[in-house]
N, C-alpha and C. Protein backbone atom coordinates (compact mmCIF):
# COMPACT_ATOMS: atom_id res chain seq x y z
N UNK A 1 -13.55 15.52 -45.18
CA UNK A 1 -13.71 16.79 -45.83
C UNK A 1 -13.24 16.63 -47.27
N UNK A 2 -14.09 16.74 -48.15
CA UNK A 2 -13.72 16.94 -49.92
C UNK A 2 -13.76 18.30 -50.47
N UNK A 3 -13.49 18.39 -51.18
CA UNK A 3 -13.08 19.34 -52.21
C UNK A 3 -14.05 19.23 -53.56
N UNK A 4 -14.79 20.71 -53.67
CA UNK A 4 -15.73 20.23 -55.07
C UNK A 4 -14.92 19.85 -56.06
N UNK A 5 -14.02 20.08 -56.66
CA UNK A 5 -13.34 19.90 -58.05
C UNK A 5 -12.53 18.38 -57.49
N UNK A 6 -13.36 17.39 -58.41
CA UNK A 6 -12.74 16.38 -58.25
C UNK A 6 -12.63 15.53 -56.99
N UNK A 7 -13.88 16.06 -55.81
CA UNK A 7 -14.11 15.29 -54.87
C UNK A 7 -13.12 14.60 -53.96
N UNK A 8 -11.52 14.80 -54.33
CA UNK A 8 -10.54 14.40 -53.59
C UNK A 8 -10.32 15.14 -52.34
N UNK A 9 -9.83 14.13 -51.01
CA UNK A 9 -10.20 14.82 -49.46
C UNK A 9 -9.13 15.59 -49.86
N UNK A 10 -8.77 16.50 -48.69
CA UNK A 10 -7.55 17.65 -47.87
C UNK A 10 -6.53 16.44 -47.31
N UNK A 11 -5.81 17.04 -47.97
CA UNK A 11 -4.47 16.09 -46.98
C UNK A 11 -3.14 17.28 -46.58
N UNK A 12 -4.21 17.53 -45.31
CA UNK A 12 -2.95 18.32 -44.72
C UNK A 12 -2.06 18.24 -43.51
N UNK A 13 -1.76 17.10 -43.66
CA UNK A 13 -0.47 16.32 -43.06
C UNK A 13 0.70 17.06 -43.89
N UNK A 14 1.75 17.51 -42.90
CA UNK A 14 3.17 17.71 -43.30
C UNK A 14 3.54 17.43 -41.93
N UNK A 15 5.32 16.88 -42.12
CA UNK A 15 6.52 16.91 -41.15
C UNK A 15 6.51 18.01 -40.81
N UNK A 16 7.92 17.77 -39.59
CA UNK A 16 8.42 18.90 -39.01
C UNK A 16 9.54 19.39 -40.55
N UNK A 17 10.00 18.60 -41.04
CA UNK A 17 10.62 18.68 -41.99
C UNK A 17 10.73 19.83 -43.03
N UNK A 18 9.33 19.03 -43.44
CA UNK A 18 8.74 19.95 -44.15
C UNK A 18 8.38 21.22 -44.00
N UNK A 19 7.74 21.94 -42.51
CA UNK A 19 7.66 23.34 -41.82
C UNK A 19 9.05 23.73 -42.16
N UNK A 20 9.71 22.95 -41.73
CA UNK A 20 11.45 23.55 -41.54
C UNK A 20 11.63 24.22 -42.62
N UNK A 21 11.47 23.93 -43.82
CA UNK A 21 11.95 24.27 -44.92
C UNK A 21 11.42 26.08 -45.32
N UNK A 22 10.14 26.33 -44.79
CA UNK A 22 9.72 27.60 -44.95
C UNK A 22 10.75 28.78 -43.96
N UNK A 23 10.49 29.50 -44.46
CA UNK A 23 11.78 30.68 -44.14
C UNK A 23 11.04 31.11 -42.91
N UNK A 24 11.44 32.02 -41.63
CA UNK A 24 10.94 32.69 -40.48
C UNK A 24 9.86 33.69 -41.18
N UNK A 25 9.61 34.42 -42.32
CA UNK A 25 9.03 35.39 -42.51
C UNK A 25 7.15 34.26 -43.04
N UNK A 26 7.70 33.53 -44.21
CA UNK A 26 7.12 32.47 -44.29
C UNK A 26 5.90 31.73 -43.31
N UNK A 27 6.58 31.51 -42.25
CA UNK A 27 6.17 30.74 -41.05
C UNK A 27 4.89 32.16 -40.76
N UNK A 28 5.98 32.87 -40.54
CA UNK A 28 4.89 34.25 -39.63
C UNK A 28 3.78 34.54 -40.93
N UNK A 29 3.80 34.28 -42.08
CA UNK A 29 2.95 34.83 -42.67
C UNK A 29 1.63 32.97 -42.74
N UNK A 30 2.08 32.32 -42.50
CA UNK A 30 1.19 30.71 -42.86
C UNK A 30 0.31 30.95 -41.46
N UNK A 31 1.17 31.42 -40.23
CA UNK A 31 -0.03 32.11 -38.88
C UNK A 31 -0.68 32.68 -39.41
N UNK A 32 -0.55 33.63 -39.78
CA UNK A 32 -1.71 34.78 -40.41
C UNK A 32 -2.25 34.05 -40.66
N UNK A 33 -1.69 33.42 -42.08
CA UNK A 33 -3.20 32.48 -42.44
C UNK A 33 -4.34 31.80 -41.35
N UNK A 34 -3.96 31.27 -41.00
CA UNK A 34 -4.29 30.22 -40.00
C UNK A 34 -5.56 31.11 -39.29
N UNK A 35 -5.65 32.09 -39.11
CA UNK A 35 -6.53 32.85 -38.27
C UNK A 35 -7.23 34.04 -39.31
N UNK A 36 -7.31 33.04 -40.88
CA UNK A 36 -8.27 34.11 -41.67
C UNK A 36 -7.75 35.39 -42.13
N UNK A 37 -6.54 35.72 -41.91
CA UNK A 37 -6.47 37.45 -42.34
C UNK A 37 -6.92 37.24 -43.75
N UNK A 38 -6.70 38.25 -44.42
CA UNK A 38 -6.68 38.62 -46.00
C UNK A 38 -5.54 39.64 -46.10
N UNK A 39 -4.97 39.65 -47.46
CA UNK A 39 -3.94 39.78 -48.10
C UNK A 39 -3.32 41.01 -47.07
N UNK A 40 -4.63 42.23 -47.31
CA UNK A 40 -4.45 43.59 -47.36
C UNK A 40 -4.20 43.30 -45.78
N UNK A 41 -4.57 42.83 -44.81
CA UNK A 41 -4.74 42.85 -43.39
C UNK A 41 -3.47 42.00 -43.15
N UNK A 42 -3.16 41.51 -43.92
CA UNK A 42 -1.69 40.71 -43.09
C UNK A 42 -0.53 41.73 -43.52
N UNK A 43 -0.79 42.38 -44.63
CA UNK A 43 0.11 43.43 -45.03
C UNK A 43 0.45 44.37 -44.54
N UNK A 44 -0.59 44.98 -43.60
CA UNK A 44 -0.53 45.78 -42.52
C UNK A 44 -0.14 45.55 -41.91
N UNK A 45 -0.62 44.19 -40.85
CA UNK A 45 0.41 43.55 -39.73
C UNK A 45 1.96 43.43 -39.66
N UNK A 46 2.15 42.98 -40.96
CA UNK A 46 3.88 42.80 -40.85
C UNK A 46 4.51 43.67 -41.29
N UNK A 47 3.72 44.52 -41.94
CA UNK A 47 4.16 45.92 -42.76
C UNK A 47 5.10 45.60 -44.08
N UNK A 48 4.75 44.90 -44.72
CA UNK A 48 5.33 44.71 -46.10
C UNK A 48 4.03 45.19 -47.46
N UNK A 49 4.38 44.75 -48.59
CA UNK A 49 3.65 44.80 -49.33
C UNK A 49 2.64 43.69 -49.54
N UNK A 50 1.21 44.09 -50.08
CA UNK A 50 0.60 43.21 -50.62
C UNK A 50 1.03 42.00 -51.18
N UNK A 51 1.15 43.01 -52.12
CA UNK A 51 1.95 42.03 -53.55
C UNK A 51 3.26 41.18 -53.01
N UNK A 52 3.63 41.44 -51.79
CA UNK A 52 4.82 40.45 -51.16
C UNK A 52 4.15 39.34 -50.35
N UNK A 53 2.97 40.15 -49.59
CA UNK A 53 1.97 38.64 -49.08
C UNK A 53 1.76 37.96 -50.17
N UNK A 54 1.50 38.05 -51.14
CA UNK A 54 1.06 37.41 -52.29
C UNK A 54 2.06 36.26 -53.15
N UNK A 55 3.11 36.74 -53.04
CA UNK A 55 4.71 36.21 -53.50
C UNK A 55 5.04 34.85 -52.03
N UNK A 56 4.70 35.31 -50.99
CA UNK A 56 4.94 34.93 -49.53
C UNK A 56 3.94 33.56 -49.39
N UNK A 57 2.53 33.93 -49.90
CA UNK A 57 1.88 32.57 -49.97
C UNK A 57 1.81 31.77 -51.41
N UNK A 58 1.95 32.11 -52.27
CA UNK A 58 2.57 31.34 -53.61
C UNK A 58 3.74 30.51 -53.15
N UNK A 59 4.77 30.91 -52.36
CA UNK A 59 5.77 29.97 -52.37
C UNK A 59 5.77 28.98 -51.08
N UNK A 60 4.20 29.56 -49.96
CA UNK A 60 4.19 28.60 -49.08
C UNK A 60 3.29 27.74 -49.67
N UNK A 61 2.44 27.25 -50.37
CA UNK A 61 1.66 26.92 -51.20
C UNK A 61 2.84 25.43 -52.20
N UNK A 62 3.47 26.00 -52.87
CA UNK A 62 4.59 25.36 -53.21
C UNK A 62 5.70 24.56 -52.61
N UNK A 63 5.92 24.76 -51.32
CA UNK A 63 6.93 24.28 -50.10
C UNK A 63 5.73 22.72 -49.58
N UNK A 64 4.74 23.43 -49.41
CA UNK A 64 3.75 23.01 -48.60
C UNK A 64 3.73 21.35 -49.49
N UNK A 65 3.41 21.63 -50.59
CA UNK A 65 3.18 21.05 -51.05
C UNK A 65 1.63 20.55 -51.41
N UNK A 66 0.80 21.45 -51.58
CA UNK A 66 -0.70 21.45 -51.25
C UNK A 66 -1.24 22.46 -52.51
N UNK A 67 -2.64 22.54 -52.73
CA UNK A 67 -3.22 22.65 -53.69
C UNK A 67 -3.64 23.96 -53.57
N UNK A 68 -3.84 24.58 -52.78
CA UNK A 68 -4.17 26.32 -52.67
C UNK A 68 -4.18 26.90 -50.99
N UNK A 69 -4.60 27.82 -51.21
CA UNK A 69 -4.11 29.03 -49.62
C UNK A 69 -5.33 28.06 -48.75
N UNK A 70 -5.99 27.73 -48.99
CA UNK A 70 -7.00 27.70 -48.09
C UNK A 70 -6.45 26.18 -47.17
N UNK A 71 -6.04 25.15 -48.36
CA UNK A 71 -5.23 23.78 -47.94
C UNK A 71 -3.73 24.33 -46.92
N UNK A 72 -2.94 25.28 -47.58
CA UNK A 72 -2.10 25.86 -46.47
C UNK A 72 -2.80 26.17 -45.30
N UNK A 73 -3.98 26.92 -45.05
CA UNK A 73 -4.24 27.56 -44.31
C UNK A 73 -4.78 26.15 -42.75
N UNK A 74 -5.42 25.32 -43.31
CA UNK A 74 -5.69 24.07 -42.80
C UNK A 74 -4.42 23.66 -41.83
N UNK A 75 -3.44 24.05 -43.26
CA UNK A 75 -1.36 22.91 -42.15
C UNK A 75 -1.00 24.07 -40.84
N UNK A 76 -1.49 24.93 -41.13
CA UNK A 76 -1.35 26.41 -40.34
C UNK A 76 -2.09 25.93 -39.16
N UNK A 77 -3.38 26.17 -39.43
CA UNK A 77 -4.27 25.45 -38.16
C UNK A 77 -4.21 24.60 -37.34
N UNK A 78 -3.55 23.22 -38.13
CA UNK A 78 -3.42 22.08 -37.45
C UNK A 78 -1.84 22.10 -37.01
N UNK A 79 -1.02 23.34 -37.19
CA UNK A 79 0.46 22.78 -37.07
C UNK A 79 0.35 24.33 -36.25
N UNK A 80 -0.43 25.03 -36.17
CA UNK A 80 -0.05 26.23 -35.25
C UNK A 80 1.25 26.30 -34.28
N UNK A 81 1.08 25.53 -33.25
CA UNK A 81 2.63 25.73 -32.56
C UNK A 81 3.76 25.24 -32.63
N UNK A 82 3.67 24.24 -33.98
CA UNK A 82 5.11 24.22 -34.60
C UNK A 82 5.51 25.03 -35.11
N UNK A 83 4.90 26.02 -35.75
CA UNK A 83 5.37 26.87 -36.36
C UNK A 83 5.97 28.26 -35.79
N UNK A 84 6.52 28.58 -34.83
CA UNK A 84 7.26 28.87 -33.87
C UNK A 84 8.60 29.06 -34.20
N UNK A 85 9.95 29.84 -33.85
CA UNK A 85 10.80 29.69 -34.49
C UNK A 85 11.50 28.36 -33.25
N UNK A 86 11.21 28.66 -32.02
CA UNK A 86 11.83 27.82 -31.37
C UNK A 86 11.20 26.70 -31.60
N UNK A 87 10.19 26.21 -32.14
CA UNK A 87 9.68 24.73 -32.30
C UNK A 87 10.30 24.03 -33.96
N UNK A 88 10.63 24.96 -34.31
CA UNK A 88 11.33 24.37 -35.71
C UNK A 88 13.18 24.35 -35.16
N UNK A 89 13.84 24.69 -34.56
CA UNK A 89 14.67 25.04 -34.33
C UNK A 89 15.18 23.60 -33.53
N UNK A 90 13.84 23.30 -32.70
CA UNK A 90 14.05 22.08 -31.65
C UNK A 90 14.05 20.67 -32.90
């Protein structure tokens, strides 16, 4: 799988390590991702603000270490039940 800009693949490999480092709210918001919500629809779900989903995936994005929401959204997919509080915990 490539990427138009610059044709470089997805590398969405991360540790447990690395999950670890995202906060519990974090985690629950990279699920969301993982299953497509949008901003306004995850905002509802957890009942915060937009503009805090927005703050919430900027800094998972940054942790992640990855190039945009959609590359998070991939570590989400493929790391779904680590992301658990008891699977980070273990």
């Amino acid at each position: 799988m490539t990427t138009g800009a610059g044709n470089r693949p997805f590398d969405v490999s991360v540790d447990m390590a690395t999950l670890a480092r995202l906060t519990g709210r974090e985690r629950e918001v990279l699920r969301c991702l993982a299953r497509g919500e949008m901003n306004r629809v995850l905002a509802r779900r957890l009942g915060i603000a937009e503009r805090t989903v927005r703050a919430h995936v900027t800094s998972i994005v940054r942790k992640l270490g990855v190039g945009s929401r959609f590359e998070a959204s991939l570590v989400a997919f493929h790391h779904y039940e680590a992301l658990t509080d008891e699977a980070i915990a273990s």
